[in-house]
N, C-alpha and C. Protein backbone atom coordinates (compact mmCIF):
# COMPACT_ATOMS: atom_id res chain seq x y z
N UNK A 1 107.27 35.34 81.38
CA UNK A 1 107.44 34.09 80.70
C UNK A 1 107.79 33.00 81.71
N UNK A 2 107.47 32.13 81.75
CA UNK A 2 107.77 30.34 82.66
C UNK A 2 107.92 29.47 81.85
N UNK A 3 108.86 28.67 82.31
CA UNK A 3 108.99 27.53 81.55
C UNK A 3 108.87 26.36 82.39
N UNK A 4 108.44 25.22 81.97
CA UNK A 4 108.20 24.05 82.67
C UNK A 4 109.51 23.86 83.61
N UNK A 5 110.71 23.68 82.77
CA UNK A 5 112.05 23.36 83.65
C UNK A 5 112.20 24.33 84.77
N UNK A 6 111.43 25.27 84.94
CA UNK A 6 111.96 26.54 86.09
C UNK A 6 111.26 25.59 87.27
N UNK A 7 110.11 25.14 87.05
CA UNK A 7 109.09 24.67 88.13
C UNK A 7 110.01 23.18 88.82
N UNK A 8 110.36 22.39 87.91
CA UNK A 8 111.66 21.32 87.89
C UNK A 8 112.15 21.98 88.78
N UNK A 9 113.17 22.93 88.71
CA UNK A 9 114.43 23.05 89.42
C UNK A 9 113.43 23.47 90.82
N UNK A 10 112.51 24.70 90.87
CA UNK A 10 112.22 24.87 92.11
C UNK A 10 111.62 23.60 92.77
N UNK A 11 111.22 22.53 92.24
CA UNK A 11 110.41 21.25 93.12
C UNK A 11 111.50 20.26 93.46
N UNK A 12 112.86 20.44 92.65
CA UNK A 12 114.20 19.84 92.66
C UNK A 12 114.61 20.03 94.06
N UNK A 13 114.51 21.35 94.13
CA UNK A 13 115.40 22.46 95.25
C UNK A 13 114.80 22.02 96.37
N UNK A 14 113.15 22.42 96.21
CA UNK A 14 112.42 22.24 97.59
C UNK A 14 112.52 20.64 98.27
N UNK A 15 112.14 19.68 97.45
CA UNK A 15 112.23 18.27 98.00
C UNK A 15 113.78 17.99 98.16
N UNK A 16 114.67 18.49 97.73
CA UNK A 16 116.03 18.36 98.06
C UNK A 16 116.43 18.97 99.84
N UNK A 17 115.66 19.86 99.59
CA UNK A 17 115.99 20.37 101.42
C UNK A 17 114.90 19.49 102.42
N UNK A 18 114.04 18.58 101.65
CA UNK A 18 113.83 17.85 102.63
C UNK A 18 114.34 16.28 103.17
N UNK A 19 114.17 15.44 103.70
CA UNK A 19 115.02 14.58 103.91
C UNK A 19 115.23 13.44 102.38
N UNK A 20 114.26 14.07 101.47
CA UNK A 20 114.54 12.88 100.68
C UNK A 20 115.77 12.81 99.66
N UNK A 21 116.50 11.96 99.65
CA UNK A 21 117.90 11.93 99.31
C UNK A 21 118.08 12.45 97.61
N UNK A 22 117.58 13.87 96.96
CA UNK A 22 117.59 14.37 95.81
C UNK A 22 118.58 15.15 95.67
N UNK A 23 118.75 15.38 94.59
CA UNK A 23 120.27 16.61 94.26
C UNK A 23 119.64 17.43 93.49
N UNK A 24 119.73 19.12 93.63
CA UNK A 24 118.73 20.20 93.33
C UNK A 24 120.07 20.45 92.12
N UNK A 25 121.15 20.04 92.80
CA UNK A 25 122.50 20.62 91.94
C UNK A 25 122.67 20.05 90.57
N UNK A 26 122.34 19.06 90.41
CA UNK A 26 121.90 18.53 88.84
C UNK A 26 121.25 18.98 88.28
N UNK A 27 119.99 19.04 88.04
CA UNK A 27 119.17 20.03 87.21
C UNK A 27 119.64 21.42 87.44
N UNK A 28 120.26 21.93 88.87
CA UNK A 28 120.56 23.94 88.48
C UNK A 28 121.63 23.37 87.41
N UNK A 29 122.92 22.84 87.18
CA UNK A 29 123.83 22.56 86.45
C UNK A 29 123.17 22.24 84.56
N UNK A 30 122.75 21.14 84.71
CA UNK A 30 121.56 20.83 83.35
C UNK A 30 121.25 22.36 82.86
N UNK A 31 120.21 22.99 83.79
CA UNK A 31 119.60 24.21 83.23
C UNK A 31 120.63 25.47 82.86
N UNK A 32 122.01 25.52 83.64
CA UNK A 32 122.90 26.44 82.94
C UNK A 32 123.41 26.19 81.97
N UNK A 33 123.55 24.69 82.08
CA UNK A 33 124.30 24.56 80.64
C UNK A 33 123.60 24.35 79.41
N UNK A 34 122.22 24.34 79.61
CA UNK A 34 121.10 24.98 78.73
C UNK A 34 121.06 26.32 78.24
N UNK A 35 121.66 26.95 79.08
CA UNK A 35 121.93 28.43 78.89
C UNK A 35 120.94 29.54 79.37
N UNK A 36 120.20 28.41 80.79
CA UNK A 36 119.32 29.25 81.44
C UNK A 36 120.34 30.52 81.93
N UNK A 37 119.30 31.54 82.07
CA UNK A 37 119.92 32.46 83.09
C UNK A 37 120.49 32.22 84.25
N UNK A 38 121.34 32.50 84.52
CA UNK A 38 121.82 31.93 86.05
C UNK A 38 121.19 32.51 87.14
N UNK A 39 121.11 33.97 87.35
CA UNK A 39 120.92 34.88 88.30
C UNK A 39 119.21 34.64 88.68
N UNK A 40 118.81 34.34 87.54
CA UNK A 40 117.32 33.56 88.00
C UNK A 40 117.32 32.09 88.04
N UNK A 41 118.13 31.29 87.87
CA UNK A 41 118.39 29.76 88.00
C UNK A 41 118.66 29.67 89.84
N UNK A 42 119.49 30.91 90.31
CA UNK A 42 120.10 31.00 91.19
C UNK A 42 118.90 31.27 92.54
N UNK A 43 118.04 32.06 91.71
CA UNK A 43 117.25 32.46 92.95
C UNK A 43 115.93 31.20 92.91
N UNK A 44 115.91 30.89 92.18
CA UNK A 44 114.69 30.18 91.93
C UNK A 44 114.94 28.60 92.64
N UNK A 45 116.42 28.58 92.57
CA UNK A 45 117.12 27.11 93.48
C UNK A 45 116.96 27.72 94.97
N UNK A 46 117.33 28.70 94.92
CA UNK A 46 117.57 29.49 96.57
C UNK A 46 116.15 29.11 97.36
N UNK A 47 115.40 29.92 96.85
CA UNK A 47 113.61 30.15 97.23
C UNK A 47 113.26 28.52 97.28
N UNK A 48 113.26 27.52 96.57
CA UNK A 48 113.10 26.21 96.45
C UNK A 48 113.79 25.94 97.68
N UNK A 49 114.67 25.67 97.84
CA UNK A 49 115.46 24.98 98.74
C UNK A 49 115.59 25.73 100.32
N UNK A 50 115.34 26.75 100.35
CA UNK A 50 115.02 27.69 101.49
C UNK A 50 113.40 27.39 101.96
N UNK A 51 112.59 27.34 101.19
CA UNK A 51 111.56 26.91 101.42
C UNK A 51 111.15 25.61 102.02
N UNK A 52 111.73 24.85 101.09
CA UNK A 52 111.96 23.21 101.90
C UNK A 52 112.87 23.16 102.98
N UNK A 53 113.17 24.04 103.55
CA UNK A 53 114.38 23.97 105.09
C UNK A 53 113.33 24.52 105.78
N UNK A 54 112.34 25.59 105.40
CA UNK A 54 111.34 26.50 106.17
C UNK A 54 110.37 24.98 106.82
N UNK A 55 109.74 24.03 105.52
CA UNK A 55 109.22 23.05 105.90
C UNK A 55 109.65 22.15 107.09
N UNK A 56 110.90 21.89 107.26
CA UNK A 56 111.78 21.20 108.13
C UNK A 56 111.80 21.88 109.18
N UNK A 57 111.74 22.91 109.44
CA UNK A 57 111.61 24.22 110.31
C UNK A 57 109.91 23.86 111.69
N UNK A 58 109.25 23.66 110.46
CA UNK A 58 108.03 23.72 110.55
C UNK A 58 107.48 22.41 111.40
N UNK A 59 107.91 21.41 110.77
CA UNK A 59 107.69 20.31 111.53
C UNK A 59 108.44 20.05 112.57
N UNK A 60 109.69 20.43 112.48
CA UNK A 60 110.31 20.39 113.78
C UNK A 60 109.60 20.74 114.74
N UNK A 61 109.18 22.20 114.55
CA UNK A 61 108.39 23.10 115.91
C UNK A 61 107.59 22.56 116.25
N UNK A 62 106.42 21.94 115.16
CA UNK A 62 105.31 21.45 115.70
C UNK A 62 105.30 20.40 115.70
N UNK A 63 106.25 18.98 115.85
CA UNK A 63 106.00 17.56 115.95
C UNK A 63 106.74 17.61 117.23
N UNK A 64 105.98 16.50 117.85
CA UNK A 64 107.18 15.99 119.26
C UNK A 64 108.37 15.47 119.19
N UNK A 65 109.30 15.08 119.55
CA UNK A 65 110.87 14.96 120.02
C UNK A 65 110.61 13.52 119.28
N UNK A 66 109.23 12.78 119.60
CA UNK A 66 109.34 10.97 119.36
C UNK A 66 109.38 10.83 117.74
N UNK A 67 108.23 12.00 117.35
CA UNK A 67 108.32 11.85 115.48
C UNK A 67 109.26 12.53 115.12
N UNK A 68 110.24 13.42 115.52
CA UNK A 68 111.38 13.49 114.71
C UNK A 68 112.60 12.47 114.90
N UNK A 69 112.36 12.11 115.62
CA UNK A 69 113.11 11.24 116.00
C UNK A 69 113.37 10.26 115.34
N UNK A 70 111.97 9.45 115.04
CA UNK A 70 111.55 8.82 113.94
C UNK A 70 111.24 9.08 112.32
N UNK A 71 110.88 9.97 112.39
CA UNK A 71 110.76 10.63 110.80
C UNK A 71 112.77 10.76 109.97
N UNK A 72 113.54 11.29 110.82
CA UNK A 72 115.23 11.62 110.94
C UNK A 72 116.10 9.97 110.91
N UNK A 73 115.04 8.99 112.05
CA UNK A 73 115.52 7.64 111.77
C UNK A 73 116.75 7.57 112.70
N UNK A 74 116.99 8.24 114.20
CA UNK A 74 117.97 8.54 114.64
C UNK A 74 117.17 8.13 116.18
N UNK A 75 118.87 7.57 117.02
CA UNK A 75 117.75 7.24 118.45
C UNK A 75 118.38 8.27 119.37
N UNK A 76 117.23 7.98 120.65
CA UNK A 76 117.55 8.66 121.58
C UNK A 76 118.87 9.32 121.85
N UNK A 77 120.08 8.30 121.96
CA UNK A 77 121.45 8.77 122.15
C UNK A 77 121.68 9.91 120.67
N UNK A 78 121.62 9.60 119.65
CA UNK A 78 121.97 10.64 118.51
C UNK A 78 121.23 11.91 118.43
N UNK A 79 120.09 11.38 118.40
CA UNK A 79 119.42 12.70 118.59
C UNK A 79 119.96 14.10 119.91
N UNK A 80 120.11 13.62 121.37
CA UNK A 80 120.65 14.10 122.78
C UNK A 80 122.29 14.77 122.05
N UNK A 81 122.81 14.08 121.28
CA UNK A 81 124.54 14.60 121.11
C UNK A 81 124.04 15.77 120.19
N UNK A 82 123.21 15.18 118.84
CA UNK A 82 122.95 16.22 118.14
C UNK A 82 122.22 17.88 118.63
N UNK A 83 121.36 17.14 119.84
CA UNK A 83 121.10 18.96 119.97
C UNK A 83 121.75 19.80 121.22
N UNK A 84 123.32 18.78 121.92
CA UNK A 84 123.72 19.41 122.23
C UNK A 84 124.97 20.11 121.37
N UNK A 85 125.49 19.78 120.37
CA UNK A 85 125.92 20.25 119.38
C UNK A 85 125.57 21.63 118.89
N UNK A 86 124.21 21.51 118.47
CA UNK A 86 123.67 22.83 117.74
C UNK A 86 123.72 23.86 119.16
N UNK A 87 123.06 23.33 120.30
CA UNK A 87 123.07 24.27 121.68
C UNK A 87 124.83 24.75 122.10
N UNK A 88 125.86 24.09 121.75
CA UNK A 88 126.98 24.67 121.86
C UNK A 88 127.26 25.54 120.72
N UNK A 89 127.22 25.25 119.52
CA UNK A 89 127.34 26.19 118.76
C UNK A 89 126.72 27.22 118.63
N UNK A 90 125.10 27.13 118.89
CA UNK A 90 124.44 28.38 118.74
C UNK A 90 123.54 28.39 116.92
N UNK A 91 122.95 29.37 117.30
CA UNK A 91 122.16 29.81 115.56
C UNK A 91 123.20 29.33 114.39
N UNK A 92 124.40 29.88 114.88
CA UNK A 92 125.65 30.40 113.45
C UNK A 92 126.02 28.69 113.10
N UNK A 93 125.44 27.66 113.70
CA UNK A 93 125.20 26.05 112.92
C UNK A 93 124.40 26.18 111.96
N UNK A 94 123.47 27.25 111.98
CA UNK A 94 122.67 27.36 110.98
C UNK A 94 123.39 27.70 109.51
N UNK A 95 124.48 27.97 109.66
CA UNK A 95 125.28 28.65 108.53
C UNK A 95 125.68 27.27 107.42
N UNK A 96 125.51 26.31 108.61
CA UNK A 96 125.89 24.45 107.62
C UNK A 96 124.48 24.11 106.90
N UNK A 97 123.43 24.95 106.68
CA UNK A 97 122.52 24.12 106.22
C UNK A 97 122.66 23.79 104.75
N UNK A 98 123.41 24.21 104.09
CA UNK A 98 123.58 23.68 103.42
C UNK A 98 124.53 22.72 102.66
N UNK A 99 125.15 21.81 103.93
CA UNK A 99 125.69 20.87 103.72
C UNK A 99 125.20 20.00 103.82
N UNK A 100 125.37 18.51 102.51
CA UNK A 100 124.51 17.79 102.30
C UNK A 100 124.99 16.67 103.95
N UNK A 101 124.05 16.26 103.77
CA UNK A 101 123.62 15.03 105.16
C UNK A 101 123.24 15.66 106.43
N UNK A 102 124.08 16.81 107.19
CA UNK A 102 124.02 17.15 108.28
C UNK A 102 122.92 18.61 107.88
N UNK A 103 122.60 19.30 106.87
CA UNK A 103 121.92 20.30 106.50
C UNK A 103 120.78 19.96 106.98
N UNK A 104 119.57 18.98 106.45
CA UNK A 104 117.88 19.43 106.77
C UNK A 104 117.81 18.39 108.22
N UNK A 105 119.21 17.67 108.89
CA UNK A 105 118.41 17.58 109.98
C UNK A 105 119.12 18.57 111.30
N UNK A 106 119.80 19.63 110.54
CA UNK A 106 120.47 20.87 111.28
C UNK A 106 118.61 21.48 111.40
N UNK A 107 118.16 22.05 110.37
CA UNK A 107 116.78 22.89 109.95
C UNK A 107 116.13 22.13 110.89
N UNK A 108 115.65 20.46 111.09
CA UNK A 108 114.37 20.40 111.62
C UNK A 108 114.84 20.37 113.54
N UNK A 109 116.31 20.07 113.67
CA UNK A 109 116.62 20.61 115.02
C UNK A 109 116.47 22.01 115.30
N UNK A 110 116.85 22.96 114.72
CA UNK A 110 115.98 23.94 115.00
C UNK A 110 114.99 24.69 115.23
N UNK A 111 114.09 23.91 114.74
CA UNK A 111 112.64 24.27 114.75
C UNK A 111 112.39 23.32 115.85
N UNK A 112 112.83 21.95 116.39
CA UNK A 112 112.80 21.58 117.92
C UNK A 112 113.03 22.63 118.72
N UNK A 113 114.51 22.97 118.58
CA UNK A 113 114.57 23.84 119.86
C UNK A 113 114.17 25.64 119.91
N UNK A 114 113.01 25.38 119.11
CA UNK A 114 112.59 27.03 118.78
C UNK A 114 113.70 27.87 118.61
N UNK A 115 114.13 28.25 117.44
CA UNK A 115 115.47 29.10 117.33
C UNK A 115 114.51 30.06 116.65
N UNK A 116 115.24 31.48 116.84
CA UNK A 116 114.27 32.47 116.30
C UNK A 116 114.03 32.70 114.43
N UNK A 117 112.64 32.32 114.37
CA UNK A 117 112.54 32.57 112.76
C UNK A 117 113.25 33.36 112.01
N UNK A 118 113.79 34.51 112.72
CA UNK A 118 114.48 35.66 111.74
C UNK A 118 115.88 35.25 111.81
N UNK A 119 116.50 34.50 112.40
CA UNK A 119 117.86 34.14 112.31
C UNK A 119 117.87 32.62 111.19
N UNK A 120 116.51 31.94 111.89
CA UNK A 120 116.89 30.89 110.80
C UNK A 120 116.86 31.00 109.44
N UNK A 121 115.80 31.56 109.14
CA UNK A 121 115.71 32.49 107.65
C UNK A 121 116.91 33.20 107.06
N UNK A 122 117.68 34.41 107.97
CA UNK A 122 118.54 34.67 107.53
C UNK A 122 119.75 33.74 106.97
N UNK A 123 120.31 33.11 107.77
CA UNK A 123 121.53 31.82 108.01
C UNK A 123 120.82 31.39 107.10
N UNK A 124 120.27 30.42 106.84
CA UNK A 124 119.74 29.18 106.07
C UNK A 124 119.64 29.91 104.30
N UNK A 125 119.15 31.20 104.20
CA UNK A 125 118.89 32.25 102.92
C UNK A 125 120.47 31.98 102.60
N UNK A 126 121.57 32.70 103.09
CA UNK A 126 122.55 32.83 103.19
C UNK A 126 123.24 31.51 102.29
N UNK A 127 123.34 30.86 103.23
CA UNK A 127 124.18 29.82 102.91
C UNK A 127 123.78 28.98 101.93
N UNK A 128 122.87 28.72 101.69
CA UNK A 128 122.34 27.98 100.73
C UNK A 128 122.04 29.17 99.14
N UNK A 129 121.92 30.08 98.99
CA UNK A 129 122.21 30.81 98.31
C UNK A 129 123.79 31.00 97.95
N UNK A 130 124.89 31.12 98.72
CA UNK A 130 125.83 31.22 97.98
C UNK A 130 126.45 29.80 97.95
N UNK A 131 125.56 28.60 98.44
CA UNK A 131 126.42 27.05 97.46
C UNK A 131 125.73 27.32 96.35
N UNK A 132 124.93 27.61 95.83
CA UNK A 132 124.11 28.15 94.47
C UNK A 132 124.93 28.45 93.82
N UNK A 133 125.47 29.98 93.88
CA UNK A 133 125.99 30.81 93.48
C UNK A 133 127.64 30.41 93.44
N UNK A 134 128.32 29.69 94.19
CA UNK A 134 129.44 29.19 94.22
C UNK A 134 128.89 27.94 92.93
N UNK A 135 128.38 27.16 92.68
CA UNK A 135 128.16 26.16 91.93
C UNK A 135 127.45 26.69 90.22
N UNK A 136 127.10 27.73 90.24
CA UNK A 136 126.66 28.18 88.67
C UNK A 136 128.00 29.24 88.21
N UNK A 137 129.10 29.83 89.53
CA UNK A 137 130.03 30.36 89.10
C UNK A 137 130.71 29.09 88.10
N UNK A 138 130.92 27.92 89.13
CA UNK A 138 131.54 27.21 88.22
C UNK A 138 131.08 26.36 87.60
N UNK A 139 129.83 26.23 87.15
CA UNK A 139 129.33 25.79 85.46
C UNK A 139 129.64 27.02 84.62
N UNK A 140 129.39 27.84 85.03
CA UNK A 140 129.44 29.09 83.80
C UNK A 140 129.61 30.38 83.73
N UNK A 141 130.18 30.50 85.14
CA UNK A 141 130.98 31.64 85.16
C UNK A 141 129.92 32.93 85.67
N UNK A 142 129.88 33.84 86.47
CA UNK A 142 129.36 34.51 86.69
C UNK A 142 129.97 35.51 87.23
N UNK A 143 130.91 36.18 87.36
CA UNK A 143 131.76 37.34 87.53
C UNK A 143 133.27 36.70 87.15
């Protein structure tokens, strides 16, 4: 069975992990207190929004230093602090992607500085899955 609102939340989720300034967390919230399922509200925000960080991922790798630069809206000096930041911290920055502002331009710095797909996937799955799951606990309870 599908319902129109499932496709909502996943296009919510996905354009939310990209730079455009959306909240995926309104509609997952809306749809629980609809009395969607959570545990599929949960994954279906996850996969959405993991997906749209994969995108950010993506262009990072394959655009030059000048269009992210520009696409992010950040200059030379911000950009230089920002990826020595992520280069001191390492992958485990990846664990912030899902904090709003510093999250999808954490994702498309990574895919600048080639970080390995299986770590970003993991980290980025992670964390953004349990602000999900931390946020439908508290609309409606889930253990």
């Amino acid at each position: 069975m599908f319902y129109p609102e499932w496709l909502g939340l996943f296009s919510s989720a996905f354009l939310a992990a990209t730079v455009l300034p959306l909240s995926s967390e309104v509609v997952l919230t809306a749809l629980l207190l609809d009395g969607q399922p959570p545990a599929l509200m949960v994954l279906i925000a996850t996969v959405g929004n993991v997906l749209g960080s994969v995108t950010n991922y993506a262009l990072g790798y394959w655009a030059n230093t000048v269009v992210v630069k520009k696409w992010l809206r950040i200059s030379d000096a911000e950009f230089s602090r920002a990826e020595q930041r992520f280069k001191r911290y390492g992958t485990a920055a990846l664990c912030l992607a899902w904090v709003p502002v510093i999250g999808d331009p954490l994702t498309v710095l990574a895919g600048v500085l080639k970080v390995r797909f299986s770590w970003f996937i993991l980290l980025v799955t992670a964390g953004k899955c349990l602000r999900y799951l931390v946020l439908a606990h508290a609309v409606v309870g889930l253990w």
